[in-house]
N, C-alpha and C. Protein backbone atom coordinates (compact mmCIF):
# COMPACT_ATOMS: atom_id res chain seq x y z
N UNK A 1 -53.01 21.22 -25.96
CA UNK A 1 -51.98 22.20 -25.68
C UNK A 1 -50.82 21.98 -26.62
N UNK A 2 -50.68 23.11 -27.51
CA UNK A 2 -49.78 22.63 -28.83
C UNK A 2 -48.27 23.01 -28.18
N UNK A 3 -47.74 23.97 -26.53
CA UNK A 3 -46.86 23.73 -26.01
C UNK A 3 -46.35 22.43 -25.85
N UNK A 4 -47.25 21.69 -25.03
CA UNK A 4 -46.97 20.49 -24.87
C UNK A 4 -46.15 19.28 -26.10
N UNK A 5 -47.01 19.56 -26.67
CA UNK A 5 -46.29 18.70 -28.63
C UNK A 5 -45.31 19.26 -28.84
N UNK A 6 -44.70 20.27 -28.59
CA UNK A 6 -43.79 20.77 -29.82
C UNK A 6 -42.66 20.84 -28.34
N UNK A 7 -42.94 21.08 -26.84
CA UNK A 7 -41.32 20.80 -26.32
C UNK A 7 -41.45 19.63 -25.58
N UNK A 8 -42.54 18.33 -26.09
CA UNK A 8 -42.09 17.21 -25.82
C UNK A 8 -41.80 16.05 -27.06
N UNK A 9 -41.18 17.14 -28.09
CA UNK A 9 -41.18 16.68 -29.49
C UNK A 9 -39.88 16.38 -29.10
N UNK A 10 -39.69 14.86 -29.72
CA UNK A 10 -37.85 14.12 -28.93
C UNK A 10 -36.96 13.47 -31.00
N UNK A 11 -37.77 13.76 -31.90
CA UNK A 11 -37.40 13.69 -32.81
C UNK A 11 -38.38 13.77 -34.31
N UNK A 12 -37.63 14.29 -35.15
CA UNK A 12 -38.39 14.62 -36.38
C UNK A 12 -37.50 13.53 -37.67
N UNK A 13 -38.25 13.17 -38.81
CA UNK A 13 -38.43 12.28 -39.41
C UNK A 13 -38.89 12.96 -41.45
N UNK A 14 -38.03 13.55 -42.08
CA UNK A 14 -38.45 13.85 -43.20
C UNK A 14 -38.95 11.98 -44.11
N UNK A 15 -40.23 13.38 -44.86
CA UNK A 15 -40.43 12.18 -45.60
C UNK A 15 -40.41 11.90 -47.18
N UNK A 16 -40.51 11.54 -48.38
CA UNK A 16 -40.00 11.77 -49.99
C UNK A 16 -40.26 13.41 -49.74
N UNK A 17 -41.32 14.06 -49.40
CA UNK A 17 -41.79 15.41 -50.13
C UNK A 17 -41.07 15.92 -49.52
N UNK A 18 -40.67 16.39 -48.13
CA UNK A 18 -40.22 17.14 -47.48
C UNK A 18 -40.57 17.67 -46.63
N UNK A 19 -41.91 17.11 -46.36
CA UNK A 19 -42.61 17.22 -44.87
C UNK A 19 -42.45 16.46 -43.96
N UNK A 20 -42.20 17.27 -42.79
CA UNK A 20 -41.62 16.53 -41.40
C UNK A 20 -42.81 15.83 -40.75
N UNK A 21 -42.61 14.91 -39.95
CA UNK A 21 -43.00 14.44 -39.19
C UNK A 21 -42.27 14.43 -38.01
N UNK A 22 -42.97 14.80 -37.02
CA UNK A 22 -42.49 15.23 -35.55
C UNK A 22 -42.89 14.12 -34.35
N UNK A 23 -41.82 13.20 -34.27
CA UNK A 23 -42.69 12.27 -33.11
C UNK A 23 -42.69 13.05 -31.57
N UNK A 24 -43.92 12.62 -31.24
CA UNK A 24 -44.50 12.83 -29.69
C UNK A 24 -44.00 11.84 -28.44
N UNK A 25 -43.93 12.07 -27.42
CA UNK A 25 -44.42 11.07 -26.16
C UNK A 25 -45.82 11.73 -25.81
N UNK A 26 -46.41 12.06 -26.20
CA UNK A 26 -47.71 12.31 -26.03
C UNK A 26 -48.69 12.18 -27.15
N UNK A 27 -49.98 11.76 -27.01
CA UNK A 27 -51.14 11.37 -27.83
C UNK A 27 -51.37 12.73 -28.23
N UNK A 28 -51.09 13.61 -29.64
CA UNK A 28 -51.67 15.14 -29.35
C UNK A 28 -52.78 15.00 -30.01
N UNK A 29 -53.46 13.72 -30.32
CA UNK A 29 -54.65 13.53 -30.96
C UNK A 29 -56.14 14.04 -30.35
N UNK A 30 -55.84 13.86 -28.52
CA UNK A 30 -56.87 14.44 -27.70
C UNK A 30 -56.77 15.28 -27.54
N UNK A 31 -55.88 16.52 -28.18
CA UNK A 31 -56.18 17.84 -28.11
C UNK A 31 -56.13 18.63 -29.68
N UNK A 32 -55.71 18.11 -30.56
CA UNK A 32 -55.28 18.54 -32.18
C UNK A 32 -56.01 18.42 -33.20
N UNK A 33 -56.56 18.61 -33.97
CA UNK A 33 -57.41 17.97 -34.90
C UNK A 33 -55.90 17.99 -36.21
N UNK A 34 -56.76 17.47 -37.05
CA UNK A 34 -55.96 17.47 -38.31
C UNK A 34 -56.85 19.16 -39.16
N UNK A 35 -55.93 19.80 -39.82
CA UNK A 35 -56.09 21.00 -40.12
C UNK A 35 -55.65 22.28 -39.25
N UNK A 36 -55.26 22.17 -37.78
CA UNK A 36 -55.43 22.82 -36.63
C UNK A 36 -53.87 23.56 -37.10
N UNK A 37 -53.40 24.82 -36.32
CA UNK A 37 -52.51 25.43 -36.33
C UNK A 37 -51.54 24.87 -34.97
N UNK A 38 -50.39 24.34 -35.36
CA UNK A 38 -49.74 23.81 -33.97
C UNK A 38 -47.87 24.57 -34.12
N UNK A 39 -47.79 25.05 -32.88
CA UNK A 39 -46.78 25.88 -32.51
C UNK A 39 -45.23 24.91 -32.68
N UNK A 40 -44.31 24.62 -33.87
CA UNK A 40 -43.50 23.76 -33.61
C UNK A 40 -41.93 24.33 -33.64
N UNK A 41 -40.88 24.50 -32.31
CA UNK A 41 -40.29 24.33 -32.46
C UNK A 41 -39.78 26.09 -33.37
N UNK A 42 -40.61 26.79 -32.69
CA UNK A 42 -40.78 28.19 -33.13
C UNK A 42 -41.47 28.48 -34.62
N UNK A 43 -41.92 28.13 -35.16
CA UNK A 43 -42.45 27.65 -36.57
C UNK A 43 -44.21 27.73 -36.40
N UNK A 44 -44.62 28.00 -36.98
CA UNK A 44 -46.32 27.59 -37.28
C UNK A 44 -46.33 26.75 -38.18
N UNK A 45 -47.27 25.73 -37.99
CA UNK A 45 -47.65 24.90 -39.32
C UNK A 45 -49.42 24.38 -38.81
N UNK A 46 -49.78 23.70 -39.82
CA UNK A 46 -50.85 23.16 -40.15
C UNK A 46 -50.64 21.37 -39.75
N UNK A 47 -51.32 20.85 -38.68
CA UNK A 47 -51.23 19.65 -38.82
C UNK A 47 -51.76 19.24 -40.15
N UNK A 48 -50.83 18.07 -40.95
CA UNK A 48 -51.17 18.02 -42.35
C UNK A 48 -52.46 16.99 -42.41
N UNK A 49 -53.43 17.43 -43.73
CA UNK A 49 -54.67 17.13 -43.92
C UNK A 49 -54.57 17.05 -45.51
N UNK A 50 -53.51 16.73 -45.88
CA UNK A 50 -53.30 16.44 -47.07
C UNK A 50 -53.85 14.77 -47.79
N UNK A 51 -54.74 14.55 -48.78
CA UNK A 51 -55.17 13.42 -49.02
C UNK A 51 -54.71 12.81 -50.63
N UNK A 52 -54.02 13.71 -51.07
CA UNK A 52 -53.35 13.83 -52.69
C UNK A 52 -51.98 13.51 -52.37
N UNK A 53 -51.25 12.89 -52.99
CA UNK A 53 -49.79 13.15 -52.71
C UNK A 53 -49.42 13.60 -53.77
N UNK A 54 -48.47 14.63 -53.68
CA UNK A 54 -47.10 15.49 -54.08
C UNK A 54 -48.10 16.73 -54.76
N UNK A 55 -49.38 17.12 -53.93
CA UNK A 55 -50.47 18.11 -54.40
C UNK A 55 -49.90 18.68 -53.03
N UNK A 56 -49.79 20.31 -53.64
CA UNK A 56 -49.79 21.65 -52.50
C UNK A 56 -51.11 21.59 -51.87
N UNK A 57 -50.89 22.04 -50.51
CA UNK A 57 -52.53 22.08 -49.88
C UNK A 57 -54.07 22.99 -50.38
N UNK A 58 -52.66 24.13 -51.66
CA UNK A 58 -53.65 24.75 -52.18
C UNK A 58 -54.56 24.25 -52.84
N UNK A 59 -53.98 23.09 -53.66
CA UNK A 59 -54.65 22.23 -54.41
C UNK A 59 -55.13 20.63 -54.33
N UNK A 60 -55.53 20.81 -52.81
CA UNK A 60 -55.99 19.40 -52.35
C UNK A 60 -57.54 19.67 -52.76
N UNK A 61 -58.28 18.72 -52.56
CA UNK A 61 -59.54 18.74 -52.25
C UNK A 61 -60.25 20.10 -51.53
N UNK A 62 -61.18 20.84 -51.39
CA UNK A 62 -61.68 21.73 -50.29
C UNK A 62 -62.22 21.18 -48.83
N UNK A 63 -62.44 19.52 -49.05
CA UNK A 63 -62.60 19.46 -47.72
C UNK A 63 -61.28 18.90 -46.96
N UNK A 64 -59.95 18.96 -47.92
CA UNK A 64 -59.10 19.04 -47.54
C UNK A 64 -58.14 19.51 -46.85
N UNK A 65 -58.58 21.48 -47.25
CA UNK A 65 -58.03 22.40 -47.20
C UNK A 65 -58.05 22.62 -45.40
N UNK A 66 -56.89 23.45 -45.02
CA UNK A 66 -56.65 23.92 -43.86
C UNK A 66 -57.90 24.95 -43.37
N UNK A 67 -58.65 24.95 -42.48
CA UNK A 67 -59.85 26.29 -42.13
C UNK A 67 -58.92 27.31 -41.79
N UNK A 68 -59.85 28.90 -42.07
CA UNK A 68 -59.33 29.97 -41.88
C UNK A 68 -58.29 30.09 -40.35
N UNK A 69 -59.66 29.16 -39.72
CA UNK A 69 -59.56 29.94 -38.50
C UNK A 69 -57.95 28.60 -37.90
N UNK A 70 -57.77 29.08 -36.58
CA UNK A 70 -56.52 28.21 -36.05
C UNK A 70 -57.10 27.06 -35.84
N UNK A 71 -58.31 27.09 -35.27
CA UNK A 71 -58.60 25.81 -34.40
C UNK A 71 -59.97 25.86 -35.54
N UNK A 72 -60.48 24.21 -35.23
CA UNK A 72 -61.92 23.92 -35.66
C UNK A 72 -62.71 23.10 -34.22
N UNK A 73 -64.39 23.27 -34.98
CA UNK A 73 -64.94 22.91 -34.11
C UNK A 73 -65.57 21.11 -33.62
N UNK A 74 -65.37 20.81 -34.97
CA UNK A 74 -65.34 19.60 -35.40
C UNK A 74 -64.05 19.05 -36.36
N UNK A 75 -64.18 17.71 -36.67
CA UNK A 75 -62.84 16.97 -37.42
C UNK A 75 -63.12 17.29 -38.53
N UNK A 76 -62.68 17.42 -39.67
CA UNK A 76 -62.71 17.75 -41.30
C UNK A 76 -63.49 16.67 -41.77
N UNK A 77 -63.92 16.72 -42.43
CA UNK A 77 -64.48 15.81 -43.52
C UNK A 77 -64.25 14.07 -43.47
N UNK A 78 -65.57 13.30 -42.87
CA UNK A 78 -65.04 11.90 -43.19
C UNK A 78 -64.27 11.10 -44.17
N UNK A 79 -64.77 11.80 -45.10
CA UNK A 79 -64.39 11.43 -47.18
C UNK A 79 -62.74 11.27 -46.62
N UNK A 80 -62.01 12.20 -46.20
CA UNK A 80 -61.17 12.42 -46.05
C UNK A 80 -60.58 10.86 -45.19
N UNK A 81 -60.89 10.72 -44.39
CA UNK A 81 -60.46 9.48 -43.78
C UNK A 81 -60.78 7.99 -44.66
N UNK A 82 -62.12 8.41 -45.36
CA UNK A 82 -62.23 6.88 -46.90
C UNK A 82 -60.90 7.26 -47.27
N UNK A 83 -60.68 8.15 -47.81
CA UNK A 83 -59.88 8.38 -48.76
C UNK A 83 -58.66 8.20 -48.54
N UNK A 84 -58.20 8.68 -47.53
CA UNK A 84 -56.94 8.13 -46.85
C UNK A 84 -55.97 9.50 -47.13
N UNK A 85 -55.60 9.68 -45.46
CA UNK A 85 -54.69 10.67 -45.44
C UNK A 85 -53.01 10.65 -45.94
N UNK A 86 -52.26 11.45 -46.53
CA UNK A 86 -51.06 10.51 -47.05
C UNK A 86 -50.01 10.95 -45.86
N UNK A 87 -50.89 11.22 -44.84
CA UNK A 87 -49.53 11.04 -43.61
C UNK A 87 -50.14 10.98 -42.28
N UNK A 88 -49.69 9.85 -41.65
CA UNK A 88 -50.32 9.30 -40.40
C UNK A 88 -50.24 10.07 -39.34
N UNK A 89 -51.56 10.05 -38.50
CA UNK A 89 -51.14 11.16 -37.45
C UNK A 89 -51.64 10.03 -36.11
N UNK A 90 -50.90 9.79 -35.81
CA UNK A 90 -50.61 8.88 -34.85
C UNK A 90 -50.57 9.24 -33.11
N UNK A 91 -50.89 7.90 -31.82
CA UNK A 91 -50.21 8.43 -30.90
C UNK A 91 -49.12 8.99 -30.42
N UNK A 92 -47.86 8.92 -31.33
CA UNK A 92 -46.74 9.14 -31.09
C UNK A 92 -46.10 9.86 -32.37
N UNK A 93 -47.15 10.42 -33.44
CA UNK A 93 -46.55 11.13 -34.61
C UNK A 93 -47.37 12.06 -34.66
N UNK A 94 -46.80 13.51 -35.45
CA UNK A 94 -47.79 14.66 -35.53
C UNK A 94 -47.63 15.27 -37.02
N UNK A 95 -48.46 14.45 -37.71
CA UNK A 95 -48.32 15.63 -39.33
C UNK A 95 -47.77 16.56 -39.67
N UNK A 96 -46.53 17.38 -40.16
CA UNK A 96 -46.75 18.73 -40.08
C UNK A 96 -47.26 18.95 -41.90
N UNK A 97 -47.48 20.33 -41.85
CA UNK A 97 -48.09 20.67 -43.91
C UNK A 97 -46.72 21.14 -44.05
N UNK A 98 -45.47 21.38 -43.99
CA UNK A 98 -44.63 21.61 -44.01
C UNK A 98 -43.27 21.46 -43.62
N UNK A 99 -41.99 21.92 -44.20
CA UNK A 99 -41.02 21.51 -43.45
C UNK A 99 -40.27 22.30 -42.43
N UNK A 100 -39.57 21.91 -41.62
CA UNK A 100 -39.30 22.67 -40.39
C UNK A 100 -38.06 23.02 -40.82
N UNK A 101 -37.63 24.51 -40.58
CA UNK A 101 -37.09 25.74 -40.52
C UNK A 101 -35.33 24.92 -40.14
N UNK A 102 -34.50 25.64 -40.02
CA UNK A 102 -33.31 25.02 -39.53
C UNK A 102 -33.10 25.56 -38.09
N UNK A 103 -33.70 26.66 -38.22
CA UNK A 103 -33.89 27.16 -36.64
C UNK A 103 -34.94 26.49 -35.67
N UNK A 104 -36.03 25.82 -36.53
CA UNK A 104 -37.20 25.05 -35.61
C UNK A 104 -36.32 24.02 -35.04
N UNK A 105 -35.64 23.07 -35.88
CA UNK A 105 -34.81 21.98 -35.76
C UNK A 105 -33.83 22.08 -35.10
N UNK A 106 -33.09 23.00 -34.38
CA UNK A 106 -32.07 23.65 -33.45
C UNK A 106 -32.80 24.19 -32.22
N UNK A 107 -34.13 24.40 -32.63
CA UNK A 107 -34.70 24.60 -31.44
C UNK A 107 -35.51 23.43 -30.77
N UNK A 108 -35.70 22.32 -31.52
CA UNK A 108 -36.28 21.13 -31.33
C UNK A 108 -35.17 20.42 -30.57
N UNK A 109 -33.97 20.02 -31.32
CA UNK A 109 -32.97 19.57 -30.55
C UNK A 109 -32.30 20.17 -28.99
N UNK A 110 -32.60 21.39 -29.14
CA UNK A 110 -32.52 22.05 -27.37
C UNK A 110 -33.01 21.82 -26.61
N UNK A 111 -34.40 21.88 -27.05
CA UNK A 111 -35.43 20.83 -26.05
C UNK A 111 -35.40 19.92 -25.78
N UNK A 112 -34.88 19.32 -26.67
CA UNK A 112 -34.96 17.41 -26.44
C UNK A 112 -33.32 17.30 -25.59
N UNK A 113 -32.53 18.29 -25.55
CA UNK A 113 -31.37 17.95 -24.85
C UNK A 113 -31.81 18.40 -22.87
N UNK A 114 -32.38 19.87 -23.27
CA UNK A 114 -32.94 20.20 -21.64
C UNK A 114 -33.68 19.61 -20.97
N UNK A 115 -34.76 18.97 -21.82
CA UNK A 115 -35.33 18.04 -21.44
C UNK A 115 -35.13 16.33 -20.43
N UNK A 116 -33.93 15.95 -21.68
CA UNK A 116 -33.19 15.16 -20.79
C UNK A 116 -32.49 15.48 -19.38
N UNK A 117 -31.69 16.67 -20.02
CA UNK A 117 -31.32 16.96 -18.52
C UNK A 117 -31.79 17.14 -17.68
N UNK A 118 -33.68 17.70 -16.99
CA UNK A 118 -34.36 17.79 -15.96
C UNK A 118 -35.22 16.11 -16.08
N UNK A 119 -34.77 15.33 -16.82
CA UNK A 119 -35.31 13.98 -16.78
C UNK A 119 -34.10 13.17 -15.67
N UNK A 120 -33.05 13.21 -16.32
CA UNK A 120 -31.87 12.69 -15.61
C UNK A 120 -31.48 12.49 -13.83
């Protein structure tokens, strides 16, 4: 549930390129694949499946590349995991292929404030 990731997203993390990383309190690994379309913070992106660094996704590998579709049915390409992804997608981190909007990031921080407040 890519709701879940993106309004229990409690902070984001740029990295040299300029792709965010969005930490979780949730594992979105049991529901996300890498390549998958995930809702962030009003924004679409691509959990990143990037295996080149400072290469556009246009020009990664093809079993690199993002699938047409939103979701897949299986994980991408093992090669891809030899090879090594250049951004960790972790229990508590979520790839994005891109960087987040100034409005995603205003809308990320709202959450993480309302949030507290029905935590409190």
């Amino acid at each position: 549930n890519t709701s879940n990731t993106s309004s229990n997203s409690n902070n984001t993390s740029n990295s040299n390129d300029g792709t965010y990383m969005v930490e979780t309190d949730t594992d979105a690994r049991k529901q996300i694949r890498r390549g998958e379309a995930v809702w962030v913070g009003g924004q679409w992106f691509r959990v990143s499946s990037a295996v080149r660094e400072g290469v556009p996704l246009s020009e990664q590998p093809a079993r690199a590349q993002a699938p047409p579709s939103v979701s897949l049915q299986k994980d991408l390409s093992k090669k891809n995991e030899q090879d090594g992804y250049i951004r960790p997608f972790t229990t508590d981190r979520l790839p994005l292929d891109g960087s987040l909007s100034k409005t995603a990031m205003t809308n990320l921080n709202n959450a993480k404030e309302a949030r507290a407040k029905l935590v409190a």
